[in-house]
PDB file of N, CA and C in Angstrom:
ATOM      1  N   UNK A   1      -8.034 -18.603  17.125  1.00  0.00           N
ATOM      2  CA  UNK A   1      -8.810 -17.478  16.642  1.00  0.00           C
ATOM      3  C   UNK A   1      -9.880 -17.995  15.685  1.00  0.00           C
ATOM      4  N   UNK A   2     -11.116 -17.588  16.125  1.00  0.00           N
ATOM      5  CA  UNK A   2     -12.164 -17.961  14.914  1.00  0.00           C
ATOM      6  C   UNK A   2     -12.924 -16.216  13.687  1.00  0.00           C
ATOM      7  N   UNK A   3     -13.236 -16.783  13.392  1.00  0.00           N
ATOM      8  CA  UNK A   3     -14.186 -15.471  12.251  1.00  0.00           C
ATOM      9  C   UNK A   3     -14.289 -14.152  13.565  1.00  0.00           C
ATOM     10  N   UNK A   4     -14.938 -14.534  13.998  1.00  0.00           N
ATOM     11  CA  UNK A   4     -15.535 -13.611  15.003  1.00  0.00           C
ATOM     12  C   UNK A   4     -14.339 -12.722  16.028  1.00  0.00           C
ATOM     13  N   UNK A   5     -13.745 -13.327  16.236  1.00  0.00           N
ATOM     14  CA  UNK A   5     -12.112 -12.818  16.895  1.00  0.00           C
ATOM     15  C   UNK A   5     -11.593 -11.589  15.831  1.00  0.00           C
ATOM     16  N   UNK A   6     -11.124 -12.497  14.673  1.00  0.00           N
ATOM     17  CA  UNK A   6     -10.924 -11.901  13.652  1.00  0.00           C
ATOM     18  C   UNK A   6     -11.682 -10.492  13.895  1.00  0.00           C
ATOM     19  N   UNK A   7     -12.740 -10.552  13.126  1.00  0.00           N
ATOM     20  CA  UNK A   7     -13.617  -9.425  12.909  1.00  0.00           C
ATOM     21  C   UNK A   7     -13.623  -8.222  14.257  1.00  0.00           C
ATOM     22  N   UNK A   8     -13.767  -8.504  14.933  1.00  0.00           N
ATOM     23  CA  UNK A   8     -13.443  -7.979  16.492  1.00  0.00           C
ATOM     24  C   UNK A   8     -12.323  -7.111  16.614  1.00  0.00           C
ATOM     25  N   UNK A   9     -10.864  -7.924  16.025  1.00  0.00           N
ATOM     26  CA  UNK A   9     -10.056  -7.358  16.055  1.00  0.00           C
ATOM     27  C   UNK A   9      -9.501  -6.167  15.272  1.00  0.00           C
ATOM     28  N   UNK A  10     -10.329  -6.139  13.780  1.00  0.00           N
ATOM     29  CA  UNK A  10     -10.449  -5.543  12.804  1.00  0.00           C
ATOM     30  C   UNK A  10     -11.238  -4.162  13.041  1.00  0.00           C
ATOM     31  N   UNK A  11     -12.036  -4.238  13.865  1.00  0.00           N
ATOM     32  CA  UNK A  11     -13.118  -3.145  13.842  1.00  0.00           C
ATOM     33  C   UNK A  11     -12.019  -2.316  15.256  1.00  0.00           C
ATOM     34  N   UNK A  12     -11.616  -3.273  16.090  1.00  0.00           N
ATOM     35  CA  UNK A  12     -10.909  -2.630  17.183  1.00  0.00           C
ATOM     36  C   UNK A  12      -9.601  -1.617  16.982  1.00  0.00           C
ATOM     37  N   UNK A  13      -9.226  -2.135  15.781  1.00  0.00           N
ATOM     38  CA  UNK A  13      -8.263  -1.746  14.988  1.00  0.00           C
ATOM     39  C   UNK A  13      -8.511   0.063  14.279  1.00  0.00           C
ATOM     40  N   UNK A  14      -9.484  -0.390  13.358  1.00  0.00           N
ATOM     41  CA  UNK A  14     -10.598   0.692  13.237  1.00  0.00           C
ATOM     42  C   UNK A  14     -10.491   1.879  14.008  1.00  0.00           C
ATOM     43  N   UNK A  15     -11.640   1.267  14.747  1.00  0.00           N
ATOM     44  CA  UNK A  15     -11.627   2.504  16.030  1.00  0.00           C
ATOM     45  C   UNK A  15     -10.457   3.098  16.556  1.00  0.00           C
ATOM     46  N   UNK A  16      -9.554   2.416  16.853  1.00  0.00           N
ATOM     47  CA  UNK A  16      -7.933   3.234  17.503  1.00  0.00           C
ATOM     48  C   UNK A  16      -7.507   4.162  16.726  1.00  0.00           C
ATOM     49  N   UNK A  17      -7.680   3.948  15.147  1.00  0.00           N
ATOM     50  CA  UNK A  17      -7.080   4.310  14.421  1.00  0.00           C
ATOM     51  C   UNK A  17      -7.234   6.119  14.318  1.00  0.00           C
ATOM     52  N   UNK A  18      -6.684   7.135  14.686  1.00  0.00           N
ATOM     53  CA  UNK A  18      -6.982   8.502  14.737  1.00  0.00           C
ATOM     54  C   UNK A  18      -6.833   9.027  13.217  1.00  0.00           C
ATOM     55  N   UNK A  19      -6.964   8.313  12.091  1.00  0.00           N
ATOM     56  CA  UNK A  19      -6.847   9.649  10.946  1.00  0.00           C
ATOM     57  C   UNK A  19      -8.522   8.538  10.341  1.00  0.00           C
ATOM     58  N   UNK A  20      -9.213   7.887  10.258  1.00  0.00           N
ATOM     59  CA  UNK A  20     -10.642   7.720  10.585  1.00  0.00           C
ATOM     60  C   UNK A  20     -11.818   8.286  10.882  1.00  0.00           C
ATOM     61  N   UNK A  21     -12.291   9.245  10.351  1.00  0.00           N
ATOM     62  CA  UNK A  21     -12.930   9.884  10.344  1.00  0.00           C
ATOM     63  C   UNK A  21     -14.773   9.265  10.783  1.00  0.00           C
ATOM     64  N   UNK A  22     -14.842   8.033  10.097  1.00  0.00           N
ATOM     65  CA  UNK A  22     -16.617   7.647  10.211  1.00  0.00           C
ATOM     66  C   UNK A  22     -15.669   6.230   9.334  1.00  0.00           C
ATOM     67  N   UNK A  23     -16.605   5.128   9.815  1.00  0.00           N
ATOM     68  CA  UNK A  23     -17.089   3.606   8.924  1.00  0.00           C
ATOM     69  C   UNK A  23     -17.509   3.302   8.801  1.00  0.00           C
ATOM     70  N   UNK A  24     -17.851   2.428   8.037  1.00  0.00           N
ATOM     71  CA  UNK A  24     -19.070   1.479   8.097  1.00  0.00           C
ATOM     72  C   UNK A  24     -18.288  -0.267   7.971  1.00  0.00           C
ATOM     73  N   UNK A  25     -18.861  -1.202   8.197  1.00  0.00           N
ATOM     74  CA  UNK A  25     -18.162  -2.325   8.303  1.00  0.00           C
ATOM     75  C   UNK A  25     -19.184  -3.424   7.881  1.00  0.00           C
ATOM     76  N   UNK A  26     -18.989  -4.736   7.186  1.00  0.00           N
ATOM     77  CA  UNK A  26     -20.269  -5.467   6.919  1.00  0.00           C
ATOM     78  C   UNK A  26     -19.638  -6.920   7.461  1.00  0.00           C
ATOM     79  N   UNK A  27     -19.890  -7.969   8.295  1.00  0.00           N
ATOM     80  CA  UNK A  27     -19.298  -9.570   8.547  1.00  0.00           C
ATOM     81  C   UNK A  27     -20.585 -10.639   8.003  1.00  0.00           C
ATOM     82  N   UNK A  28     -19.505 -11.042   7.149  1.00  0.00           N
ATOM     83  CA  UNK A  28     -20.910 -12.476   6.912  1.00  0.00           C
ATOM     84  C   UNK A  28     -19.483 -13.490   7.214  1.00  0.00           C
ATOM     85  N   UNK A  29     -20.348 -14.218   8.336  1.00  0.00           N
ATOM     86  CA  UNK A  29     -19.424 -15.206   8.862  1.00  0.00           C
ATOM     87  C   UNK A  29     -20.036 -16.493   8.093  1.00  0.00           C
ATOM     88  N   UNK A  30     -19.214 -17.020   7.333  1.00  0.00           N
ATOM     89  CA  UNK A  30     -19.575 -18.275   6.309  1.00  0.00           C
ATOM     90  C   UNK A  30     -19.917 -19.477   7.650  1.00  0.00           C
ATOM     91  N   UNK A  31     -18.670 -19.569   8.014  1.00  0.00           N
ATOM     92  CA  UNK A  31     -18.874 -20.686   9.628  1.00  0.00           C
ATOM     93  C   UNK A  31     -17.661 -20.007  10.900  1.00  0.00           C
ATOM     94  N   UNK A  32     -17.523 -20.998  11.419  1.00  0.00           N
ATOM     95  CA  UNK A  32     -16.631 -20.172  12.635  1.00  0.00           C
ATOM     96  C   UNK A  32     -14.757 -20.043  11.906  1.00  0.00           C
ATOM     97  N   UNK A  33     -14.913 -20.589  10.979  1.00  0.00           N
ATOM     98  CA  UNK A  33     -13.397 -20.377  10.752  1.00  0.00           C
ATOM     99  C   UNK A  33     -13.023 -19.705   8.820  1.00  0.00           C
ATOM    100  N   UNK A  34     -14.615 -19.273   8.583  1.00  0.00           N
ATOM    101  CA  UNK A  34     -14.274 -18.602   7.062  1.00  0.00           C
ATOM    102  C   UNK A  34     -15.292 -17.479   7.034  1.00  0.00           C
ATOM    103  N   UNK A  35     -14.685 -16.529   6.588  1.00  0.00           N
ATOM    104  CA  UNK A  35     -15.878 -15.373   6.616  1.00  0.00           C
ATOM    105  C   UNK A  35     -15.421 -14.058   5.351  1.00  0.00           C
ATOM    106  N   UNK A  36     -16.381 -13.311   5.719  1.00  0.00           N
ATOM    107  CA  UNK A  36     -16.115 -12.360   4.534  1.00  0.00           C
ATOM    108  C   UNK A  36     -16.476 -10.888   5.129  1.00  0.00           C
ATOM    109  N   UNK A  37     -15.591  -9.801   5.027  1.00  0.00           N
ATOM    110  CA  UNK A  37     -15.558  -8.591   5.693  1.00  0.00           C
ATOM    111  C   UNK A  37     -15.325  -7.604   4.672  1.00  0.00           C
ATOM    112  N   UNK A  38     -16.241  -6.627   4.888  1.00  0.00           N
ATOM    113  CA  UNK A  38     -16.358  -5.437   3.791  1.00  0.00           C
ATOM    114  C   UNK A  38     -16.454  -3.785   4.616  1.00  0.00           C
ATOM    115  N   UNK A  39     -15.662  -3.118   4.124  1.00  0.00           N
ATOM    116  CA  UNK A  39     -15.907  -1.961   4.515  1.00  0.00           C
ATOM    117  C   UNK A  39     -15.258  -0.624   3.944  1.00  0.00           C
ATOM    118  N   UNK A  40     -16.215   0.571   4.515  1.00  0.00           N
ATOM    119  CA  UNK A  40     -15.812   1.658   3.919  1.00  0.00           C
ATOM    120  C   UNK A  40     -15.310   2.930   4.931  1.00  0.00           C
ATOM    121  N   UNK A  41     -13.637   3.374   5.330  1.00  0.00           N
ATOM    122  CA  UNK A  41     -13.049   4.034   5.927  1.00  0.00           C
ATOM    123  C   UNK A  41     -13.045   5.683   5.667  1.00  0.00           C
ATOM    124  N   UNK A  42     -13.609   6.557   5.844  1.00  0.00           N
ATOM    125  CA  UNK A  42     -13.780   8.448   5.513  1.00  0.00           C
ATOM    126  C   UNK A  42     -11.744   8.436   6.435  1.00  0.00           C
ATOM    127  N   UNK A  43     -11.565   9.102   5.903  1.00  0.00           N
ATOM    128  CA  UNK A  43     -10.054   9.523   6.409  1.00  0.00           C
ATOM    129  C   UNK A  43     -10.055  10.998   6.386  1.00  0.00           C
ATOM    130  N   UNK A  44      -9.364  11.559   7.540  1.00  0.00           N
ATOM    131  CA  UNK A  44      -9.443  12.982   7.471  1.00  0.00           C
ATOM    132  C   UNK A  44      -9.460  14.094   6.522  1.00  0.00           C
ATOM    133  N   UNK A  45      -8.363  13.232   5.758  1.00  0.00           N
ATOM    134  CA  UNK A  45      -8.042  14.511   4.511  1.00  0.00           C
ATOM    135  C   UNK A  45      -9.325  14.339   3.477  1.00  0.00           C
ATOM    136  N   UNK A  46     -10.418  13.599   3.867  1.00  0.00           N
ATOM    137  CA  UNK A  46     -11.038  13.531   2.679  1.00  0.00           C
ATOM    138  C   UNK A  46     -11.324  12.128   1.938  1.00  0.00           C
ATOM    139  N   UNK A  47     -10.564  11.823   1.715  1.00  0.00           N
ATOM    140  CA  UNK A  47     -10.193  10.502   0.978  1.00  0.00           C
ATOM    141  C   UNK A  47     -10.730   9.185   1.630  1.00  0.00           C
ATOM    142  N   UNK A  48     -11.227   8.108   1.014  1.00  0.00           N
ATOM    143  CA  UNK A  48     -11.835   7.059   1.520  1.00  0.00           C
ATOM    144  C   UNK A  48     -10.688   6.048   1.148  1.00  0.00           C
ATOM    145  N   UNK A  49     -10.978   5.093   1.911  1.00  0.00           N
ATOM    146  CA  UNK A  49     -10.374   3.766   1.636  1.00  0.00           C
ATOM    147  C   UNK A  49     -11.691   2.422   1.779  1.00  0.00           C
ATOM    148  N   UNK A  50     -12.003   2.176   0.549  1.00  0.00           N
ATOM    149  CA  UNK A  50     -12.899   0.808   0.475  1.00  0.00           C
ATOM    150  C   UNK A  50     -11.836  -0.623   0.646  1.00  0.00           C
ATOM    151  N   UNK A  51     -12.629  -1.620   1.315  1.00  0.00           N
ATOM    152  CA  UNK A  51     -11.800  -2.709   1.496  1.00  0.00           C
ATOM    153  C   UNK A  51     -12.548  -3.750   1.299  1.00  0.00           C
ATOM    154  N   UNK A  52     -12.141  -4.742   1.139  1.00  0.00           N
ATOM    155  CA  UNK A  52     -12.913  -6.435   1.454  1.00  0.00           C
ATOM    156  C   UNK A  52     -11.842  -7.387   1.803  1.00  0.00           C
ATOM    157  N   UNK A  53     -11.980  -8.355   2.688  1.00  0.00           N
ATOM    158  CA  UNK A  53     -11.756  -9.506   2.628  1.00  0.00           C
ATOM    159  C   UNK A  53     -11.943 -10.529   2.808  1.00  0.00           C
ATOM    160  N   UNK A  54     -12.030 -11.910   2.218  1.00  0.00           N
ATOM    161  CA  UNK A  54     -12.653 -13.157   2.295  1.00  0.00           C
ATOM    162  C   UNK A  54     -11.761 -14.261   2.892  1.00  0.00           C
ATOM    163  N   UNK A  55     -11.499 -14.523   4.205  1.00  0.00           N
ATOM    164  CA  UNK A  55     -10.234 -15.229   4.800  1.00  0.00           C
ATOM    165  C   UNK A  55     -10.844 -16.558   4.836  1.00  0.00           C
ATOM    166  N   UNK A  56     -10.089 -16.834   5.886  1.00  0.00           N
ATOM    167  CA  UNK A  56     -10.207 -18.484   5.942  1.00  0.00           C
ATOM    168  C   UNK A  56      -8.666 -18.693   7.511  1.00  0.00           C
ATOM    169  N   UNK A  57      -9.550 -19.623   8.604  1.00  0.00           N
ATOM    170  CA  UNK A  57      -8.552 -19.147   9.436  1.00  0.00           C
ATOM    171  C   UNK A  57      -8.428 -20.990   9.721  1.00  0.00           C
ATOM    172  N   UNK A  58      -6.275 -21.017  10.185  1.00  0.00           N
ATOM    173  CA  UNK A  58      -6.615 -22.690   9.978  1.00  0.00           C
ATOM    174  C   UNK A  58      -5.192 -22.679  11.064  1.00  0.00           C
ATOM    175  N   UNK A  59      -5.369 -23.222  12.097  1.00  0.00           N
ATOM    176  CA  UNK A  59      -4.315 -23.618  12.851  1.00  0.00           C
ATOM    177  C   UNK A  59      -4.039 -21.876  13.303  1.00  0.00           C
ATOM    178  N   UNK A  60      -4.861 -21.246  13.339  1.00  0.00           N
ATOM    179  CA  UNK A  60      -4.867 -19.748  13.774  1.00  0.00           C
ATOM    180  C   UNK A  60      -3.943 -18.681  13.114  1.00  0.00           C
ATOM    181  N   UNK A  61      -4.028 -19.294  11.718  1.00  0.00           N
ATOM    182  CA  UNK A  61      -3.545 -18.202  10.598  1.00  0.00           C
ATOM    183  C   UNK A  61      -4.472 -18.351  10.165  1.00  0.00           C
ATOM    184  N   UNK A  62      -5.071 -16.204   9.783  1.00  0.00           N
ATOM    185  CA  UNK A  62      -5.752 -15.576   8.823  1.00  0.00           C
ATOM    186  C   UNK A  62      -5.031 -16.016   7.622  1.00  0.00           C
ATOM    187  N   UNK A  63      -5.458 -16.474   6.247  1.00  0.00           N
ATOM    188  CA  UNK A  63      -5.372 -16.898   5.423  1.00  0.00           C
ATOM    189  C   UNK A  63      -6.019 -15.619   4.557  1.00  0.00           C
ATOM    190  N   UNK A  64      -5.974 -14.532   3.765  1.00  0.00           N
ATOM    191  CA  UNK A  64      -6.594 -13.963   3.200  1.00  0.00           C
ATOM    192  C   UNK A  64      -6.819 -14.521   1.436  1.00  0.00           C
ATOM    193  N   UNK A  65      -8.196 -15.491   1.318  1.00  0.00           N
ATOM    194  CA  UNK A  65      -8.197 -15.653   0.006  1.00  0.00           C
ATOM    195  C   UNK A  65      -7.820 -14.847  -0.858  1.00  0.00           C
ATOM    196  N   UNK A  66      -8.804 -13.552  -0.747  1.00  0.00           N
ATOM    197  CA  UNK A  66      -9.132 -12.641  -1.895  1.00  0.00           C
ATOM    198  C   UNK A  66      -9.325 -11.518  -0.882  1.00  0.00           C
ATOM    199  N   UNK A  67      -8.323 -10.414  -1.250  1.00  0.00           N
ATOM    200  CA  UNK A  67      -8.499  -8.814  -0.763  1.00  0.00           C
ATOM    201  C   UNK A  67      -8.507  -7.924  -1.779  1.00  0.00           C
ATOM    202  N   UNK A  68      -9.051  -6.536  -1.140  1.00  0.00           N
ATOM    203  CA  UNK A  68      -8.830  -5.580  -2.199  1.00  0.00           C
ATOM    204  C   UNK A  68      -8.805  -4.750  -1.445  1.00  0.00           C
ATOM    205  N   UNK A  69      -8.067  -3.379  -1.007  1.00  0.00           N
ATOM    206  CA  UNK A  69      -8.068  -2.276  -1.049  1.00  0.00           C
ATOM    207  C   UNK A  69      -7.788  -1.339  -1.436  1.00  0.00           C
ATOM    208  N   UNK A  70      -8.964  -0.017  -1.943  1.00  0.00           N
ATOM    209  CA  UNK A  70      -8.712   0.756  -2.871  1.00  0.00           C
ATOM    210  C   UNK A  70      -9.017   1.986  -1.717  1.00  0.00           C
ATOM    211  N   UNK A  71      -8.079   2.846  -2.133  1.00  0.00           N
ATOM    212  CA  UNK A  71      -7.802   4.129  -1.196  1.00  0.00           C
ATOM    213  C   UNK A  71      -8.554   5.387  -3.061  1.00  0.00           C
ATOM    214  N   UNK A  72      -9.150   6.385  -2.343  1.00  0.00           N
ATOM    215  CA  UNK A  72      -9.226   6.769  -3.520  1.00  0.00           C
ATOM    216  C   UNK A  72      -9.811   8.445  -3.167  1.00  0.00           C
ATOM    217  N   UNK A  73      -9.606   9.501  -3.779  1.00  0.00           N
ATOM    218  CA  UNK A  73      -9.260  10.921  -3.295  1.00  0.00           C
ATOM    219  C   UNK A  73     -10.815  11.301  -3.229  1.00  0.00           C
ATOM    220  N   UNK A  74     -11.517  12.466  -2.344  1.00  0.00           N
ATOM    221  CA  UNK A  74     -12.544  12.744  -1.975  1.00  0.00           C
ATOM    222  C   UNK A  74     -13.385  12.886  -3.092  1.00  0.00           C
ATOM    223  N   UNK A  75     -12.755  13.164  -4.378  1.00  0.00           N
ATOM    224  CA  UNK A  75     -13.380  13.447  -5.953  1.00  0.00           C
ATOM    225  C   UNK A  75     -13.665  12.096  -6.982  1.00  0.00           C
ATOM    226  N   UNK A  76     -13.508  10.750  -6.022  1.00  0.00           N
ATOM    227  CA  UNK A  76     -13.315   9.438  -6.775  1.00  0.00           C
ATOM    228  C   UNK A  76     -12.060   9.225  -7.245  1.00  0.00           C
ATOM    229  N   UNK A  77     -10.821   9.663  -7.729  1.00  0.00           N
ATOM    230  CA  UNK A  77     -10.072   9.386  -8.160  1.00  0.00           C
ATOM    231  C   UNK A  77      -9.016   8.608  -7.214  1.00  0.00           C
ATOM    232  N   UNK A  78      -8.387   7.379  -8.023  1.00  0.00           N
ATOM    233  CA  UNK A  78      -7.835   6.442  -8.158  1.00  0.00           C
ATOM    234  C   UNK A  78      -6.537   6.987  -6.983  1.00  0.00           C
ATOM    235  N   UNK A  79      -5.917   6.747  -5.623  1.00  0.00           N
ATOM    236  CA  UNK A  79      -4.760   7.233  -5.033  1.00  0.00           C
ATOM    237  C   UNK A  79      -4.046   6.031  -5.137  1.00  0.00           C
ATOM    238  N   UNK A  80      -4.535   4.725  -4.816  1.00  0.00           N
ATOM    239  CA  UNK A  80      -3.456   3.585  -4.903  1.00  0.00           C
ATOM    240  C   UNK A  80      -4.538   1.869  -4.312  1.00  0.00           C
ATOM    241  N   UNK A  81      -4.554   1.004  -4.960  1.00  0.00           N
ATOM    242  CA  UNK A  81      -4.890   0.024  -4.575  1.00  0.00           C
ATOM    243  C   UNK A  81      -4.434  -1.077  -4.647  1.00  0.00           C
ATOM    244  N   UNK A  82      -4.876  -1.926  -3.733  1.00  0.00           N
ATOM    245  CA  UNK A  82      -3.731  -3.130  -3.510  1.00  0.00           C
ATOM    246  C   UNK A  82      -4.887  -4.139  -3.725  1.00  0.00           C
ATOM    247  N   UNK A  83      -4.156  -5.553  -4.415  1.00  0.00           N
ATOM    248  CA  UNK A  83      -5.546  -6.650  -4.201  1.00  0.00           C
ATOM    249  C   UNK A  83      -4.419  -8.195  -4.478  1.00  0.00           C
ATOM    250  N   UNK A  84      -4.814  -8.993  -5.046  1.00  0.00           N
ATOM    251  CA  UNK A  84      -4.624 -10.065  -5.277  1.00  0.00           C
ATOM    252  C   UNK A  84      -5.238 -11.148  -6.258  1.00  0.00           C
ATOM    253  N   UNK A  85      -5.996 -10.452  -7.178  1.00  0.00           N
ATOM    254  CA  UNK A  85      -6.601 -10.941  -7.879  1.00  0.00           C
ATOM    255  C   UNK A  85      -5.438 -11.447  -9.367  1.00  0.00           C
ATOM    256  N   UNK A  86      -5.873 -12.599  -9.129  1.00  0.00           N
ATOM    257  CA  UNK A  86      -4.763 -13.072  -9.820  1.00  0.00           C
ATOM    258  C   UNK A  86      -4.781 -13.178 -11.537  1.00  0.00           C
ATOM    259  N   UNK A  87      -4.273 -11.975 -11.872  1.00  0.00           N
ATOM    260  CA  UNK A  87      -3.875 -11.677 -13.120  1.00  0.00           C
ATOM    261  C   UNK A  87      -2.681 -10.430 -13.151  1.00  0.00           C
ATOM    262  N   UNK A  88      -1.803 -10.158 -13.860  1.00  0.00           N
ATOM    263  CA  UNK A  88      -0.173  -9.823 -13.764  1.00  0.00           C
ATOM    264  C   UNK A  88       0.687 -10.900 -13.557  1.00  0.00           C
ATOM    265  N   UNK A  89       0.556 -11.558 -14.049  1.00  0.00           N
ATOM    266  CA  UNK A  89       1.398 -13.230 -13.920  1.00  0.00           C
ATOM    267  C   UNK A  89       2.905 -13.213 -14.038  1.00  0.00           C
ATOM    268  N   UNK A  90       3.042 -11.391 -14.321  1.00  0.00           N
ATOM    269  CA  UNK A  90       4.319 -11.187 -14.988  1.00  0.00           C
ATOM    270  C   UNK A  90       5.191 -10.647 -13.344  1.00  0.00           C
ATOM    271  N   UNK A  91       4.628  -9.851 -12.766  1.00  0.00           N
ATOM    272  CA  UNK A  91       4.970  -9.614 -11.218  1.00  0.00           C
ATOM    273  C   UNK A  91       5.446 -10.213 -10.371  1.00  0.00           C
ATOM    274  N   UNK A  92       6.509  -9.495  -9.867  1.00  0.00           N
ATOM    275  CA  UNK A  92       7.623 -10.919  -8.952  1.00  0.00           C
ATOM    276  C   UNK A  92       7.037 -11.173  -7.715  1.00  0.00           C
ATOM    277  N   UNK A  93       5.416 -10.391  -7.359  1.00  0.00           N
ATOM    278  CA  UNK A  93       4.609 -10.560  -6.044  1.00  0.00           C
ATOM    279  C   UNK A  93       3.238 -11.175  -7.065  1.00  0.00           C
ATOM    280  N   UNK A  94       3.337 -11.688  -7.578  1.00  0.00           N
ATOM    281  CA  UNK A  94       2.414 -12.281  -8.262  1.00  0.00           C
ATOM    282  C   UNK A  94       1.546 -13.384  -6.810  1.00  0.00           C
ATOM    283  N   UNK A  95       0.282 -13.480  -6.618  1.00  0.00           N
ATOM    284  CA  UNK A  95      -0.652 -12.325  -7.165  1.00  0.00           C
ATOM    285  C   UNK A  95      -0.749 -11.163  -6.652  1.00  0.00           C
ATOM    286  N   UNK A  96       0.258 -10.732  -5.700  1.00  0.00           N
ATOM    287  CA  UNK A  96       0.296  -9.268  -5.017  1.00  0.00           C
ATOM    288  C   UNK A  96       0.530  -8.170  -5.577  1.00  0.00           C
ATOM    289  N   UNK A  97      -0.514  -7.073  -5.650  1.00  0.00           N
ATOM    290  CA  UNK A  97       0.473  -6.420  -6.424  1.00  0.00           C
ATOM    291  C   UNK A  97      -0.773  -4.774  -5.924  1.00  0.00           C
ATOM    292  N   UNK A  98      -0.106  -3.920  -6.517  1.00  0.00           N
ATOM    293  CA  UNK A  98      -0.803  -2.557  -6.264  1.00  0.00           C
ATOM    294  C   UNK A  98      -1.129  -1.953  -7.470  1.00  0.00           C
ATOM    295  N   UNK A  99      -2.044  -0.898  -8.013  1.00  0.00           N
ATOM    296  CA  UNK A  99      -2.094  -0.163  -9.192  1.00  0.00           C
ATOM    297  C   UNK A  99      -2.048   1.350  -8.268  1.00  0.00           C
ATOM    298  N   UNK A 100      -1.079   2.054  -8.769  1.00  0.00           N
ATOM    299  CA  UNK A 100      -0.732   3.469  -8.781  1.00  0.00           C
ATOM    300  C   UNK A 100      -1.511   3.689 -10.415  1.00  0.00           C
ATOM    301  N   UNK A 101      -0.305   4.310 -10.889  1.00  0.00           N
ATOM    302  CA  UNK A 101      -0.767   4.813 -12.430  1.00  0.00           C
ATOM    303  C   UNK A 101      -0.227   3.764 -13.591  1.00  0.00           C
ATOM    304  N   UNK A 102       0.430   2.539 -12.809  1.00  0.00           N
ATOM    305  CA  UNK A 102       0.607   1.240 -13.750  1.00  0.00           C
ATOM    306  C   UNK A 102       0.739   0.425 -12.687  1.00  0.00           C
ATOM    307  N   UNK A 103       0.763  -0.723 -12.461  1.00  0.00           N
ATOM    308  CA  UNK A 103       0.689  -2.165 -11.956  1.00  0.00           C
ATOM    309  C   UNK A 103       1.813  -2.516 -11.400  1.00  0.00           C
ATOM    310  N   UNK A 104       2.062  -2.189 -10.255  1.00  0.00           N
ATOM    311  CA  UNK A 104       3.745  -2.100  -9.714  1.00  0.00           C
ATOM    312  C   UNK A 104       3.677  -3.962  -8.277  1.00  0.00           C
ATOM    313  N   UNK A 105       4.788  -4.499  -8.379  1.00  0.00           N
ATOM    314  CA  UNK A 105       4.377  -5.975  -7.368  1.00  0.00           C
ATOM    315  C   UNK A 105       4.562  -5.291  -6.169  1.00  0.00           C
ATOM    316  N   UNK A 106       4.117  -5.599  -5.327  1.00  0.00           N
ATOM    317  CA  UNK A 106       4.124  -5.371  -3.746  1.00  0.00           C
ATOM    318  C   UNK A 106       4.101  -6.524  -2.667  1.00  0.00           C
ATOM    319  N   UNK A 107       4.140  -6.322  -1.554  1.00  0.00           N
ATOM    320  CA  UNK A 107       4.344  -7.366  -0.379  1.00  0.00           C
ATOM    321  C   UNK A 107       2.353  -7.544  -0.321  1.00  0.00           C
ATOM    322  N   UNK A 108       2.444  -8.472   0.116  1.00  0.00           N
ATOM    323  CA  UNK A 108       0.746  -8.778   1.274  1.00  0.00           C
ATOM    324  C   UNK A 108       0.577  -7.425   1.839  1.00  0.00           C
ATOM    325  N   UNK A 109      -0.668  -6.611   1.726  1.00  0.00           N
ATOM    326  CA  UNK A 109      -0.713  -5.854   2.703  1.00  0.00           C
ATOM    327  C   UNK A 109      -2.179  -6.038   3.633  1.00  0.00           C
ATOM    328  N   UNK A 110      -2.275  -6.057   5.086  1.00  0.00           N
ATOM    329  CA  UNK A 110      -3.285  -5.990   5.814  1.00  0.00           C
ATOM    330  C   UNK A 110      -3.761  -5.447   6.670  1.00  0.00           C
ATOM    331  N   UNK A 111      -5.124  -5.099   6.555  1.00  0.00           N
ATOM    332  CA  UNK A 111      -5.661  -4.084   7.743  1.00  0.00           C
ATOM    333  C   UNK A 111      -5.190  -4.309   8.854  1.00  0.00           C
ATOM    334  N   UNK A 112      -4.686  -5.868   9.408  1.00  0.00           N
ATOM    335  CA  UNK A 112      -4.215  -5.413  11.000  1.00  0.00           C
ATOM    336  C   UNK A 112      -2.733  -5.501  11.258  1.00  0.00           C
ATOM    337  N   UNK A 113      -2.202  -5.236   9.805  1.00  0.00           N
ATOM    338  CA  UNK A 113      -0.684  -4.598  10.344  1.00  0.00           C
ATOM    339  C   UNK A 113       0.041  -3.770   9.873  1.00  0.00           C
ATOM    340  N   UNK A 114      -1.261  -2.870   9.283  1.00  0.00           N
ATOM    341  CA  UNK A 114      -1.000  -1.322   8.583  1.00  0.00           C
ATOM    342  C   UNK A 114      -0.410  -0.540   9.742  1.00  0.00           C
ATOM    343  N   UNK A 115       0.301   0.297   9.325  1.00  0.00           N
ATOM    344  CA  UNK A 115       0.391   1.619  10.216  1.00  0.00           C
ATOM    345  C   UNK A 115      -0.197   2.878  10.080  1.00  0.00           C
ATOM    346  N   UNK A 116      -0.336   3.986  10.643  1.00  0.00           N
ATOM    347  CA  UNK A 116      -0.653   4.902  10.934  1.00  0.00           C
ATOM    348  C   UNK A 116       0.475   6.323  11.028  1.00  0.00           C
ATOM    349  N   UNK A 117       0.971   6.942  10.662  1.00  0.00           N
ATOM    350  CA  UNK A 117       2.250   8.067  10.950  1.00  0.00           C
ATOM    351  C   UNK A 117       1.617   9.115  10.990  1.00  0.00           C
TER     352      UNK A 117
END
């Protein structure tokens, strides 16, 4: 799998997805095996989900350097975001982790093995 696979698969993902309302999507492919993907998801109820991620693909694992996704209610407000930016050093998913209404650790989470219910 190179950048471009990747990205492909992401947007394909996208599209299937039925609570998706409209996107927008941005790829800056650094070279064929590191790139950087940005985008912004409308969800039915209203609510957006902004995302990024900056991978790196090696023996055909996505590697996600640096992610962020922030889900957040049609009025701007904060519903739940996940990233990896490494500060909470105290978190047993260190650097994983989510902010609800405090800083709770979480698993890896990724656009192509989210679900849908």
């Amino acid at each position: 799998m190179n950048t471009r696979e990747y990205f492909s698969q992401i947007e394909t993902i996208i599209n299937d997805c039925p609570i998706i309302t409209h996107f927008s999507t941005e790829f800056d492919e650094i070279d064929q095996f590191m790139g950087y993907l940005k985008g912004k998801l409308d969800l039915m109820d209203g609510s957006i989900l902004n995302f990024i991620e900056f991978i790196e693909i090696e023996n055909e694992i996505v590697n996600r350097l640096k992610y962020k996704y922030h889900w957040q209610s049609e009025n701007g407000e904060l519903i739940e975001r996940w990233d990896n930016v490494p500060h909470h050093r105290e978190i047993d998913t260190f650097p994983h982790h989510k902010h609800e209404n405090k800083i709770l650790a979480c698993a890896r989470i990724f656009l192509s093995t989210s679900s849908y219910t």
